[in-house]
Protein backbone atom coordinates (compact mmCIF):
# COMPACT_ATOMS: atom_id res chain seq x y z
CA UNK A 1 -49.08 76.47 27.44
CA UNK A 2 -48.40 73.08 26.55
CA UNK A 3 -44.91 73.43 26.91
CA UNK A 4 -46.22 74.07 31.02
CA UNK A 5 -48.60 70.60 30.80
CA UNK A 6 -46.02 68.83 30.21
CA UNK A 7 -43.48 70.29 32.31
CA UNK A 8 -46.08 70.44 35.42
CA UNK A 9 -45.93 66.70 36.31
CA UNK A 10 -42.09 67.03 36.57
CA UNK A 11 -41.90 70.02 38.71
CA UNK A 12 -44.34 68.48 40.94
CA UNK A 13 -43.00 65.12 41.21
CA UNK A 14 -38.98 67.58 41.69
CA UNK A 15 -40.96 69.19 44.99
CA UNK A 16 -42.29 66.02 46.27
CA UNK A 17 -38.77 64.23 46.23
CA UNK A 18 -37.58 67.28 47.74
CA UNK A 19 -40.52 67.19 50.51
CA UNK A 20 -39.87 63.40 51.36
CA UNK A 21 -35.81 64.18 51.43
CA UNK A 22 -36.30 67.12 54.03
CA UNK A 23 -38.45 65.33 56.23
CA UNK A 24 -35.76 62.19 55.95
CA UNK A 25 -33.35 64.64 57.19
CA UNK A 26 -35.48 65.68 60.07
CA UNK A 27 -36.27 62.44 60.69
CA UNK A 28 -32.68 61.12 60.53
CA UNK A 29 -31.09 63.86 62.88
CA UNK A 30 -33.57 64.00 65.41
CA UNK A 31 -32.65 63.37 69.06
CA UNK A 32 -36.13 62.05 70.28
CA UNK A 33 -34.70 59.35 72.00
CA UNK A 34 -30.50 57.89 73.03
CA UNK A 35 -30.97 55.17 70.46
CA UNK A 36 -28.13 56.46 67.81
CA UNK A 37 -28.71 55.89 63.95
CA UNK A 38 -26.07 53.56 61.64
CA UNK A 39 -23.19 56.11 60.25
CA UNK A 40 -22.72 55.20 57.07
CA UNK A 41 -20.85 58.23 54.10
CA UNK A 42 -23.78 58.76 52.37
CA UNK A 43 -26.38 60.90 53.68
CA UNK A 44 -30.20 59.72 53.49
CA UNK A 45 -29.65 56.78 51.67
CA UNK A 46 -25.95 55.04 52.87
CA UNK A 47 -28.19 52.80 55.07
CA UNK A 48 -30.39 51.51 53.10
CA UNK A 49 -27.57 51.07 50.10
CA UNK A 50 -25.32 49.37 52.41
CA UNK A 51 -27.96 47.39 53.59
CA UNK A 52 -29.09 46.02 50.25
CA UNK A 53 -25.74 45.32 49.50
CA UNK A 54 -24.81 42.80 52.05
CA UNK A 55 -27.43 42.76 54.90
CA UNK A 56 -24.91 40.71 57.50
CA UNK A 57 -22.19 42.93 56.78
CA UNK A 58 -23.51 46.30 57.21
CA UNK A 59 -25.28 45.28 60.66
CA UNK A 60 -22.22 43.09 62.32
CA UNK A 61 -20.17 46.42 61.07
CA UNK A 62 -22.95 48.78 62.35
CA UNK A 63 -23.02 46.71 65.86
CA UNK A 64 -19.20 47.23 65.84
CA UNK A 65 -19.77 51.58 65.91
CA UNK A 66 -22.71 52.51 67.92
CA UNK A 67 -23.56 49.23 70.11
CA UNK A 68 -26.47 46.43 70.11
CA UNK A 69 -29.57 48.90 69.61
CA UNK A 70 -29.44 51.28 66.64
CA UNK A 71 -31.46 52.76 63.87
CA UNK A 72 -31.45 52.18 60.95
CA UNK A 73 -33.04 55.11 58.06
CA UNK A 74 -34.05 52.25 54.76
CA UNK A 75 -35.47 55.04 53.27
CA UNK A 76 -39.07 53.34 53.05
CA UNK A 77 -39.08 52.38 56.82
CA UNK A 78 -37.25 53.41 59.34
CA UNK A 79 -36.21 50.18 61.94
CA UNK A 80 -34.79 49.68 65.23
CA UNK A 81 -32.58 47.07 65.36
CA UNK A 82 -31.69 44.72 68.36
CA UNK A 83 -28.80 42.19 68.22
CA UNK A 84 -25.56 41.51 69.73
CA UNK A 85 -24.86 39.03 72.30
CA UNK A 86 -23.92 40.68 75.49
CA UNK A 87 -24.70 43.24 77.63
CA UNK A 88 -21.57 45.59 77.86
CA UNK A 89 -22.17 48.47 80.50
CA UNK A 90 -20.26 47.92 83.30
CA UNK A 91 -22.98 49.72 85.51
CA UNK A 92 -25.29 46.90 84.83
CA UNK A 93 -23.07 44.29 85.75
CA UNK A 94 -21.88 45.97 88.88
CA UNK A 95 -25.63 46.88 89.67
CA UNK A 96 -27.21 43.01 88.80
CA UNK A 97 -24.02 40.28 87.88
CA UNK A 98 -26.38 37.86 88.29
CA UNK A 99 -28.85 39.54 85.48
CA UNK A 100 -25.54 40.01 83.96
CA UNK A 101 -24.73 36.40 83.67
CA UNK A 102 -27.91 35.33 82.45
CA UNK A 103 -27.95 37.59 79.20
CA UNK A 104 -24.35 36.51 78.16
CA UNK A 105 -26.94 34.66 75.43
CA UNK A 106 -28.49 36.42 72.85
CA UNK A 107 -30.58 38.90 75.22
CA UNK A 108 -32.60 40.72 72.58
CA UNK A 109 -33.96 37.58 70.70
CA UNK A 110 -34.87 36.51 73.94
CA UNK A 111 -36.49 40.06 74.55
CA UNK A 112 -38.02 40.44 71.27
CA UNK A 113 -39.43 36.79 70.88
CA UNK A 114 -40.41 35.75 74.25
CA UNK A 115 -40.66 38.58 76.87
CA UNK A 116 -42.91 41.27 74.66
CA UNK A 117 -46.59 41.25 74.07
CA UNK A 118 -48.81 41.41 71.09
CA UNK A 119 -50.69 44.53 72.27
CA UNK A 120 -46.75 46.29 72.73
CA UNK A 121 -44.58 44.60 70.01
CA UNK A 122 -46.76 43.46 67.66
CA UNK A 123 -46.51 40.19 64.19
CA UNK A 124 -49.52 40.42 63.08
CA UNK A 125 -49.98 44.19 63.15
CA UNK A 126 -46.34 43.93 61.08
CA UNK A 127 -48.03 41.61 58.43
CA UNK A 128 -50.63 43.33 57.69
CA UNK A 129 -48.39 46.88 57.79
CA UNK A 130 -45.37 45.17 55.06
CA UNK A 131 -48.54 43.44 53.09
CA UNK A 132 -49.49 46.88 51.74
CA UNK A 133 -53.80 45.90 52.26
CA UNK A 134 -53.26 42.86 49.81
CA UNK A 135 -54.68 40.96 53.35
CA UNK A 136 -56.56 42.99 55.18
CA UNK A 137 -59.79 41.18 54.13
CA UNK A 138 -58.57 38.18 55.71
CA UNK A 139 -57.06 39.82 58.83
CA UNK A 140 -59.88 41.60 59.83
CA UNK A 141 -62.40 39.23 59.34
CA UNK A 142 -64.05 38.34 62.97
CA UNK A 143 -62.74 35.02 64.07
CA UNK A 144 -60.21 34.46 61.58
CA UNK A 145 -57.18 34.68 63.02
CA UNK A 146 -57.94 32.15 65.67
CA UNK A 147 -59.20 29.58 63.08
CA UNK A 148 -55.91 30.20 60.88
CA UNK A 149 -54.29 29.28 64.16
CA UNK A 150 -56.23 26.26 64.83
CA UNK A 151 -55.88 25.46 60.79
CA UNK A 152 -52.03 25.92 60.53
CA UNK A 153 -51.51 24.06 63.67
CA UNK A 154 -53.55 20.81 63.10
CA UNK A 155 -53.55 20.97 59.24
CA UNK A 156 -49.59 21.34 58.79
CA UNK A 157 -48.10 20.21 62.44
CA UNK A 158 -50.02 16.54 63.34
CA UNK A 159 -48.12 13.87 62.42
CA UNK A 160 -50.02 11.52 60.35
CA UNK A 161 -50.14 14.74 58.31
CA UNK A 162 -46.47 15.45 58.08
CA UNK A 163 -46.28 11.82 57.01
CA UNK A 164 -48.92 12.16 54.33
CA UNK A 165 -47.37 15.20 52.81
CA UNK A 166 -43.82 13.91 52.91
CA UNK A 167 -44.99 10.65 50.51
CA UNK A 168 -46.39 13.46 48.52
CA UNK A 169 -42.98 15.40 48.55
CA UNK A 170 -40.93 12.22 47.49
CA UNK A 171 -43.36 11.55 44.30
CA UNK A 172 -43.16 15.00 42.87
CA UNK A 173 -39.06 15.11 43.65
CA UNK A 174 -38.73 11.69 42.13
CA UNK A 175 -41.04 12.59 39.08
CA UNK A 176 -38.97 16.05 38.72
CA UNK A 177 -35.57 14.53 39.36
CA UNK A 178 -36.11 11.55 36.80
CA UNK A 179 -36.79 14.86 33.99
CA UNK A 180 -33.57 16.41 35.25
CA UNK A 181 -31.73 13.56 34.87
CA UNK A 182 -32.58 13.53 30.88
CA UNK A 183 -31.73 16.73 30.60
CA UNK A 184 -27.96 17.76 29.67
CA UNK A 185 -27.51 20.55 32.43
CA UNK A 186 -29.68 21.70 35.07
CA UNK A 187 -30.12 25.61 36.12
CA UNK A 188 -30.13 25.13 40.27
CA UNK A 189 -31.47 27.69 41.20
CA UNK A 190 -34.55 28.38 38.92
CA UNK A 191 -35.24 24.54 39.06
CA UNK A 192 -35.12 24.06 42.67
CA UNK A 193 -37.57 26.64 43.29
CA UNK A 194 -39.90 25.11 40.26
CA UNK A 195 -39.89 21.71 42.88
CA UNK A 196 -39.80 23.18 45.56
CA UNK A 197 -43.08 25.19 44.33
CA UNK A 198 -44.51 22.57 43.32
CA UNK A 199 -43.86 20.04 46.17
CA UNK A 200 -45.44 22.48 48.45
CA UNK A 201 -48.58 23.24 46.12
CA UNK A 202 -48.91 19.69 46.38
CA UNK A 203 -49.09 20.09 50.23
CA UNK A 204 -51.52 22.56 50.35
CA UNK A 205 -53.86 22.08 47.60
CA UNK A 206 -53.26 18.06 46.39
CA UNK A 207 -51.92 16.60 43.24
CA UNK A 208 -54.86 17.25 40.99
CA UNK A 209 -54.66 21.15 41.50
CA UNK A 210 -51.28 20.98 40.81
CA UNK A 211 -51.85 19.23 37.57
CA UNK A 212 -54.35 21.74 36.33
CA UNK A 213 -52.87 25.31 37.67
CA UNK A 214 -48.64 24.31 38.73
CA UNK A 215 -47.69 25.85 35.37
CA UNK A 216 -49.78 29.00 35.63
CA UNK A 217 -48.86 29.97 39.35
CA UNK A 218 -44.97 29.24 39.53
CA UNK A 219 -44.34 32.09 37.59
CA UNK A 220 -46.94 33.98 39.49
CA UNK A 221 -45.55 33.60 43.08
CA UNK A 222 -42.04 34.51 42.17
CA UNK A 223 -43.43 37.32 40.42
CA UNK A 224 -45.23 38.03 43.61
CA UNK A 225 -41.75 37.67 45.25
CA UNK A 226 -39.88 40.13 43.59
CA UNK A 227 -42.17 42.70 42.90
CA UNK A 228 -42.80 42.39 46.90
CA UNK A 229 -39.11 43.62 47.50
CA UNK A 230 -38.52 46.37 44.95
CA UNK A 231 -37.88 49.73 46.82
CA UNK A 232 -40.34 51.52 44.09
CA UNK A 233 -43.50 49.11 45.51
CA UNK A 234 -43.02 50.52 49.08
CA UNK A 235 -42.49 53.84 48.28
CA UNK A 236 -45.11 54.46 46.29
CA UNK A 237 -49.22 53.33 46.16
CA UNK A 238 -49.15 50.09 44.48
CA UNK A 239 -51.12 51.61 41.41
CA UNK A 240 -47.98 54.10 41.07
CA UNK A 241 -45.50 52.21 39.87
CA UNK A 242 -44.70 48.77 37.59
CA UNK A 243 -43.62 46.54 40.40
CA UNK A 244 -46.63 47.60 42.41
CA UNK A 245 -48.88 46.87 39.52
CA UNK A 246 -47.48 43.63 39.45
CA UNK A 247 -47.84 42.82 42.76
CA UNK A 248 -51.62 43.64 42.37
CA UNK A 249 -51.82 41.82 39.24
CA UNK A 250 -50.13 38.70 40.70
CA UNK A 251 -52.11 39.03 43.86
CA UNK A 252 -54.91 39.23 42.71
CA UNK A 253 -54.69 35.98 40.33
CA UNK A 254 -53.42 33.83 42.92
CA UNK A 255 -56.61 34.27 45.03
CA UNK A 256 -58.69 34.15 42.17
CA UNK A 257 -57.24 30.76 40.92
CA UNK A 258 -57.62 29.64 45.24
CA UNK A 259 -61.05 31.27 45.64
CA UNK A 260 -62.92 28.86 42.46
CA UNK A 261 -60.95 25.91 44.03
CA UNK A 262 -62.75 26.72 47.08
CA UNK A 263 -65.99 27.24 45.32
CA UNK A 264 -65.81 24.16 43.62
CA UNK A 265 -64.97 22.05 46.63
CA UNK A 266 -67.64 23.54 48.69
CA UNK A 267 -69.57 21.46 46.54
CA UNK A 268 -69.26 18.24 47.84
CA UNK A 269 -67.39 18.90 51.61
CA UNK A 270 -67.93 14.85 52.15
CA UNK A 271 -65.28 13.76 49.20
CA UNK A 272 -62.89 16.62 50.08
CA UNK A 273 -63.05 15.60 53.50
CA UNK A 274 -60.84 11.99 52.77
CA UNK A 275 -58.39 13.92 51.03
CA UNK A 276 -55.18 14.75 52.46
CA UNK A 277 -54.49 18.90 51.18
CA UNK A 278 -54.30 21.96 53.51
CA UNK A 279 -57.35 23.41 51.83
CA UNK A 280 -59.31 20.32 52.21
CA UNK A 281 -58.14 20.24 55.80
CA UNK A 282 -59.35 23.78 56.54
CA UNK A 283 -62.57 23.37 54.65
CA UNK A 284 -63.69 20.57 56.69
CA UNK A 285 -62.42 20.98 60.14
CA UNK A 286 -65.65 21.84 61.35
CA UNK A 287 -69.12 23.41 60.15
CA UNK A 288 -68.16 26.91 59.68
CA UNK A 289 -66.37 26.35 56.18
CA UNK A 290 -68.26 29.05 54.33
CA UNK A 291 -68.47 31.45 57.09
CA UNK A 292 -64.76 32.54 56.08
CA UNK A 293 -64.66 32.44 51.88
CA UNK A 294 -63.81 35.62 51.84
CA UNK A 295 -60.04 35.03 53.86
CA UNK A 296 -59.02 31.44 52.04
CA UNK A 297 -57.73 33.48 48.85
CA UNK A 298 -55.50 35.29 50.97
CA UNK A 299 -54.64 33.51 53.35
CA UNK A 300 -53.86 30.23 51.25
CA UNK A 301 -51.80 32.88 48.64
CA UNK A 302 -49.93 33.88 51.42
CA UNK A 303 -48.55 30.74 52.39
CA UNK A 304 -47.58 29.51 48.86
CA UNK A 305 -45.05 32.47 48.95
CA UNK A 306 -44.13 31.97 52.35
CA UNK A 307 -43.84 27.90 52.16
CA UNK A 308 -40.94 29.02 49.12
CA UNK A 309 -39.21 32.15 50.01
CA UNK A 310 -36.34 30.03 52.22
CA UNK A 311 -37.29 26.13 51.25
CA UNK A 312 -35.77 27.05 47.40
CA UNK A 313 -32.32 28.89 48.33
CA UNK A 314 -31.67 26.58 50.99
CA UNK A 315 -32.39 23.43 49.12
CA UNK A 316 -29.66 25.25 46.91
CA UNK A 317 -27.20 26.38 49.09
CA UNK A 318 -26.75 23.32 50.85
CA UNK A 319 -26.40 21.04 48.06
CA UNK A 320 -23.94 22.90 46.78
CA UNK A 321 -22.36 23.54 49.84
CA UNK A 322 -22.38 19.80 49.99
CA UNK A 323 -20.66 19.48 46.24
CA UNK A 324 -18.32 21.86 47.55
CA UNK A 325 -17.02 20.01 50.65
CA UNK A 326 -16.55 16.29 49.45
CA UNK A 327 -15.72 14.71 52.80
CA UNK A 328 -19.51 16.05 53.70
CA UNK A 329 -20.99 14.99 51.61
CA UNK A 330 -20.02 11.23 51.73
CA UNK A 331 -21.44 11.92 55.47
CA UNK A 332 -24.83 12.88 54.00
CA UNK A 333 -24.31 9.77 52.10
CA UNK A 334 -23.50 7.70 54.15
CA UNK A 335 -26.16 9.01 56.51
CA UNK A 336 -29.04 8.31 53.73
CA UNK A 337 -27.42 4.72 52.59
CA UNK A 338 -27.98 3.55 56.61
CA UNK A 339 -31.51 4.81 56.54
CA UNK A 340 -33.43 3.67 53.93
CA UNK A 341 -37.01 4.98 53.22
CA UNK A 342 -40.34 3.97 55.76
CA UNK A 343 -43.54 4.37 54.77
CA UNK A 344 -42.96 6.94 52.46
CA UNK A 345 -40.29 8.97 53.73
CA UNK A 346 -36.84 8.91 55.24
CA UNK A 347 -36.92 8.87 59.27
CA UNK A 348 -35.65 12.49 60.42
CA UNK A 349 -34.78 11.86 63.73
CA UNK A 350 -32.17 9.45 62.71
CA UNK A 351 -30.59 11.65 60.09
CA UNK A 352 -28.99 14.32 62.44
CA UNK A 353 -26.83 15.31 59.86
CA UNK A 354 -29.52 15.99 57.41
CA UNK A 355 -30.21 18.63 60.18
CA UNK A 356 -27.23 19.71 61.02
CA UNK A 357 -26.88 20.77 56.95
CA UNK A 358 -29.90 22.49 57.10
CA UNK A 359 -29.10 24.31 60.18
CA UNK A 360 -25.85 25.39 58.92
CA UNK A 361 -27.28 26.88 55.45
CA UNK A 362 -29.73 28.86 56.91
CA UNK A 363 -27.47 29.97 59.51
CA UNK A 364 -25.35 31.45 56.54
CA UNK A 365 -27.94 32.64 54.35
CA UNK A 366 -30.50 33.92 56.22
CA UNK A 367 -32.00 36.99 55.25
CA UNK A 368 -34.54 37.19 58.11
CA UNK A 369 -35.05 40.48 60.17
CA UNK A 370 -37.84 39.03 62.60
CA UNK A 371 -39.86 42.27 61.71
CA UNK A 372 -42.31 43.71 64.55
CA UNK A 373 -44.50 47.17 64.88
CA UNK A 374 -44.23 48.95 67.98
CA UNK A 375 -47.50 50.58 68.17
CA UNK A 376 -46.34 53.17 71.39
CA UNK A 377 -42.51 53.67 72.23
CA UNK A 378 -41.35 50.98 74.65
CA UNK A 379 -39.12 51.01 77.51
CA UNK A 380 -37.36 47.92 77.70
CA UNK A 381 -35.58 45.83 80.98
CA UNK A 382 -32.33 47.91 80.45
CA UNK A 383 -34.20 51.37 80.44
CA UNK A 384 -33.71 51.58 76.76
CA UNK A 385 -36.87 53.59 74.95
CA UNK A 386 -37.60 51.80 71.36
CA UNK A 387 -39.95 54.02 69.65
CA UNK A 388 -42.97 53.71 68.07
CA UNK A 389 -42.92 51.91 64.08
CA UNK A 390 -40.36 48.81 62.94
CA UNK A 391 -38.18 46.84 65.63
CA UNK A 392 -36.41 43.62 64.58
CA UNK A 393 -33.69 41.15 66.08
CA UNK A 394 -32.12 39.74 63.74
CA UNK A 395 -30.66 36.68 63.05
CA UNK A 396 -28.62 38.04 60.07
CA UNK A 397 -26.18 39.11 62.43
CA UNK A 398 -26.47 36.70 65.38
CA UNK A 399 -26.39 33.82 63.50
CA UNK A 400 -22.78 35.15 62.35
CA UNK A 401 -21.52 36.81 65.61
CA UNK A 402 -18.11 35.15 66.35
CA UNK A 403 -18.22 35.90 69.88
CA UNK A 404 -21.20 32.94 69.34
CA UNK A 405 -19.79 30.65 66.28
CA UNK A 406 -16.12 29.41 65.80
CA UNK A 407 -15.21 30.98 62.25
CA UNK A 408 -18.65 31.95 61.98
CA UNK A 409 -18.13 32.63 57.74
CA UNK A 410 -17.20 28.91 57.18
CA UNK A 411 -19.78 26.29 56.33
CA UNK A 412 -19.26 23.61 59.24
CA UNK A 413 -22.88 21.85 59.89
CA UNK A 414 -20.67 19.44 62.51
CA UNK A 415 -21.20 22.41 64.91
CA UNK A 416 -24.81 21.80 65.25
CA UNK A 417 -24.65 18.25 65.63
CA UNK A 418 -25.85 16.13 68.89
CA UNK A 419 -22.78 15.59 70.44
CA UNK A 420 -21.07 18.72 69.12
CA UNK A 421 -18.71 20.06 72.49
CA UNK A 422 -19.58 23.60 72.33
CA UNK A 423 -22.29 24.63 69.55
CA UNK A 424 -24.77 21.90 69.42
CA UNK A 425 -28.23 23.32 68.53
CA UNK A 426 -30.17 22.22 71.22
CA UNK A 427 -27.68 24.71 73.43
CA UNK A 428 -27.80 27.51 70.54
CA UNK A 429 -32.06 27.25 70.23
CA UNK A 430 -31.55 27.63 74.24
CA UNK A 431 -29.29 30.14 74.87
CA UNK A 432 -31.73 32.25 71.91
CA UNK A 433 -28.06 32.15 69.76
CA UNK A 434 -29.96 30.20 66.85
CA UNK A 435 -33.67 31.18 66.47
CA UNK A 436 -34.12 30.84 62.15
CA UNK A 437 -37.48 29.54 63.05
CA UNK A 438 -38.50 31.59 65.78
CA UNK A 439 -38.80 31.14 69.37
CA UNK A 440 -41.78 30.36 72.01
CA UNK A 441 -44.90 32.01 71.20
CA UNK A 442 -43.02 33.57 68.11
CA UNK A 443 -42.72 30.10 66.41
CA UNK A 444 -42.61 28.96 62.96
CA UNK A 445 -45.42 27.00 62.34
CA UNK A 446 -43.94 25.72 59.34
CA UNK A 447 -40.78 24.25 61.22
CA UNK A 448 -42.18 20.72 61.11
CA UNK A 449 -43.28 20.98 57.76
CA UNK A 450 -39.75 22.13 56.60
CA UNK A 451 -38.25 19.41 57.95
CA UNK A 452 -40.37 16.78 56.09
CA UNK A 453 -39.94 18.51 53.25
CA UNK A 454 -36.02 18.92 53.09
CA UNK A 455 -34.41 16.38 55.60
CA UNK A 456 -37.48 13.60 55.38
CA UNK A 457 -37.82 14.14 51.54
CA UNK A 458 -36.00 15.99 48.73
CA UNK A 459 -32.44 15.79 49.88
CA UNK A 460 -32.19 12.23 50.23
CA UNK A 461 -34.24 11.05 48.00
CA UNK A 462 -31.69 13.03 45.41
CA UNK A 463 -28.75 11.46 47.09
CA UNK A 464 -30.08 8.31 47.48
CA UNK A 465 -31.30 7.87 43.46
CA UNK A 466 -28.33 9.75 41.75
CA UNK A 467 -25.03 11.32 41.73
CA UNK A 468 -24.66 14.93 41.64
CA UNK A 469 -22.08 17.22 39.80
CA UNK A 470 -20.85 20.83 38.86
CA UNK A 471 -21.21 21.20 35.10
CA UNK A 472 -20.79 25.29 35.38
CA UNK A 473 -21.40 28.48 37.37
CA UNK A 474 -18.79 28.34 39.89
CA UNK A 475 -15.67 30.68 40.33
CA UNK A 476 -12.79 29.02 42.64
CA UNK A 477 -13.20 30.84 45.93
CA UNK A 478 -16.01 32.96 44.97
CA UNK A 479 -18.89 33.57 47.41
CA UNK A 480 -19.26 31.81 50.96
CA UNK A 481 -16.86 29.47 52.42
CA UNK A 482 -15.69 29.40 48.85
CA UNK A 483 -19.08 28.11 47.23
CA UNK A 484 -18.55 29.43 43.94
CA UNK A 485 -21.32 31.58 43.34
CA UNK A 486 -22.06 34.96 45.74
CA UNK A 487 -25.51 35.42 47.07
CA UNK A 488 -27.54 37.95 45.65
CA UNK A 489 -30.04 39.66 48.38
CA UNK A 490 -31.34 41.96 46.27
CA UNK A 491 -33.71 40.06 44.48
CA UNK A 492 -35.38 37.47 46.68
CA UNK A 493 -38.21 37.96 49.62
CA UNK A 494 -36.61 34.90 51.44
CA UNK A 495 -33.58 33.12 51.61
CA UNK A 496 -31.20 34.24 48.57
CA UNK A 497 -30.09 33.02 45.07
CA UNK A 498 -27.02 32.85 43.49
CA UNK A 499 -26.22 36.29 41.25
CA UNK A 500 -25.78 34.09 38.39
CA UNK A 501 -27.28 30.68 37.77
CA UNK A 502 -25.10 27.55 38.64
CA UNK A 503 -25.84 24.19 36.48
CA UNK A 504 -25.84 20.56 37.44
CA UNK A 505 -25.99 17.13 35.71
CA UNK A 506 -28.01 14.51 37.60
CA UNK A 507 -27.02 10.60 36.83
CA UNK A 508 -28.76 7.84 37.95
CA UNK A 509 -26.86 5.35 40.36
CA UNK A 510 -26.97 1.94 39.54
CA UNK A 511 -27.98 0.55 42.92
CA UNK A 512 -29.84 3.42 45.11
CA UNK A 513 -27.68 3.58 48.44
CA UNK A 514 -30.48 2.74 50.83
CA UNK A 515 -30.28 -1.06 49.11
CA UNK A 516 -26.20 -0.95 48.96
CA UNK A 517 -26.66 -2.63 52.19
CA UNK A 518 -29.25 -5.00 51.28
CA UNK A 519 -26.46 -7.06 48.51
């Protein structure tokens, strides 16, 4: 009898894997609609490994067997994808060359991002879905989406703010680079994503918050990270497994941490008001401040993870990339030395190869899917049905298609400058060929932000206080573009780290470059 109690749990959980494996095969082999699956060798799960493995490569070779539109089965969703850059029946072209002509660009981010509606492909109804209820509260609350809108878009986007925020940027970078440079070796990645963290909780919450609760939460939101991507958490109810538990645990701390800042500055709304934070923004922009308490715990949790999931790896990537590619990086140099700081920060639109870098990593590195819930199948322009559940275009592939980029797996961020002949960005962010922060209605709000933060702030105020080398971590001709180091996008919500760690030594220059030209 006891030998059965304990034996029971297993022979249930044996028939539920067994349930959820037959109805994958169902699933997987039905012929509901024309759009075919991925092939992969492995039954069930060959998608979902292969994707895991190396995102870019699975799709671009998936694209190259059954066409632009395909599903894929990732085991804990299943998703439509929609990429490729051309349309290739030669019934449509005979029927519409003019149509024809006008989707040689990227015809399913333009779909996708500018040509679908809310109430038929939704965002919001795909946050909330991937989110597992960790923000309903906020989501459903009456009126809050609107003022989250209104909140995100004057709060982060005006800018007098922007400028604010990036003299906040360069204080904690030089106050983080100054310990570096005392320090023998520095782990990149780890350490950019501890500034990074901490620049933007200085954005949203100010420099005294920071102080008290930066060394509790930095471990907390990458905690939140990677328990958000582990294949167990999605599977299974949150309480069911560790990473789940985690998630909840981490979660829930954040907004508890967020929700008695909020009490505390609901206090006195007049001296908040003069400060210069996100959450002093939102709690004063007009009278209905305690009308929403219950969403600023998630909603302000939300974007601490979101302001660091790319920011980190690509603050990474490129300087490394830079390291990598010497004759570049005397460009970024060079570009920094002419421009010195104003007001606070460096002046972004005369730094186009500050851009151009940043471009370029996230081009490479990317590992965003542009994730949307079909809530009824829908029939798109070409007659194609995409069913009901997950659609995404996705720039994981695009952004690497060499029908669109010359020698699309070499780091090159010349091809998105100005007067670049045939790949600036303004044509690519046109033509729908480069869309890393969205598109039209679909836009980042945090574009601007981004910018002050990488371009306007902690790039050159690095390369303009110090030199920069390798001290270990790198294998000759490992990873992109030879690198050194292969991403790992297993791990990470956003924008990849290296699979090993990859150390630098900072030294102080004697003159900073922005007053080389000064002597």
């Amino acid at each position: 009898m006891v030998f059965d109690n304990i034996l029971s749990p297993y022979v249930a959980a044996g028939a539920l894997v067994t349930t959820f494996l037959f109805f994958q095969f169902l699933q997987s082999s039905g012929r509901r609609n024309a759009i075919p699956w991925a092939k992969t060798s492995i039954p069930f799960v060959g998608g979902a490994v292969a994707y895991g493995t190396d995102p870019v490569k699975f799709l671009v070779e998936q694209r190259g067997k059954v066409g632009d539109v395909f599903r894929v089965n990732l085991i804990v969703m299943k998703v439509t994808f929609v990429i490729g850059s051309k349309v290739c029946k030669i019934s449509l072209i005979l029927l519409n060359p003019t149509a024809y002509l006008a989707n040689i660009a990227v015809k399913w981010n333009r779909w996708l991002l500018k040509e679908t509606k809310e109430e038929e492909v939704s965002f919001w109804e795909a946050i909330v879905k991937m989110h597992f209820g960790i923000i309903d509260t906020s989501f459903y609350h009456p009126g809050w989406l609107d003022r989250s809108m209104k909140a995100l878009s004057g709060g982060m986007n005006r800018p007098a703010r922007i400028d604010k925020y990036s003299e906040g940027f360069i204080q904690v970078a030089s106050d983080i680079f100054s310990k570096w440079e005392r320090q023998p070796s520095v782990p990149l990645f780890i350490s950019s994503s501890d500034l990074l963290l901490r620049a933007n909780m200085t954005a949203l919450y100010g420099p005294q918050f920071v102080d008290k609760h930066a060394t509790e939460l930095i471990p907390i939101v990458r905690s939140f990270e990677r328990s958000f991507v582990q294949p167990l958490t999605r599977v299974l109810p949150l309480w069911a497994s560790p990473t789940g538990r985690e998630l909840l645990r981490t979660s829930k701390r954040l907004k508890q941490v967020i929700e008695a800042e909020v009490n505390m500055r609901m206090n006195d709304l007049e001296y908040w008001k003069q400060q210069d934070d996100y959450l002093s923004f939102i709690l004063t922009m007009d009278d209905k401040a305690e009308d929403f308490f219950d969403c600023y715990g998630e909603h302000l949790a939300s974007l601490s993870t979101a302001s660091h999931v790319n920011t980190a790896g690509t603050f990474s990537w490129t300087l490394l990339h830079l390291l990598h590619n010497p004759d570049m990086l005397a460009e970024f140099e060079k570009e920094v030395k002419a421009n010195p700081p104003v007001n606070g920060s460096y002046p972004i639109k005369d730094m186009p190869f500050g851009e151009a870098c940043m471009r370029e990593t996230g081009r490479l590195y990317t590992n965003l899917m542009m994730m949307r819930y079909v809530s009824r199948d829908v029939t798109t322009p070409e007659g194609i049905i995409i069913p009901k559940g997950w659609v995404a275009g996705s720039p994981l592939a695009t952004q690497q298609d060499p029908e669109l980029y010359d020698r699309p797996e070499k780091w090159d961020p010349r091809r998105f400058l100005p007067n670049a002949s045939t790949s600036s960005y303004s044509s690519k962010f046109r033509n729908n060929e480069f869309v890393q922060f969205g598109y039209g209605k679909h836009a980042c709000l945090g574009e601007k932000i981004t910018h002050a933060l990488l371009r306007a702030s902690l790039w050159p105020e690095l390369s303009d206080n110090y030199h920069v080398e390798l001290v270990d971590g790198v294998v000759d001709g490992e990873g992109i573009d030879g690198v050194g180091v292969k991403p790992n996008y297993r791990e990470n919500l956003g924008t990849p780290f290296g699979i090993r760690e990859v150390n630098i030594k900072l030294t102080k220059r004697a003159v900073r470059l922005s007053d080389q030209n000064a002597e």
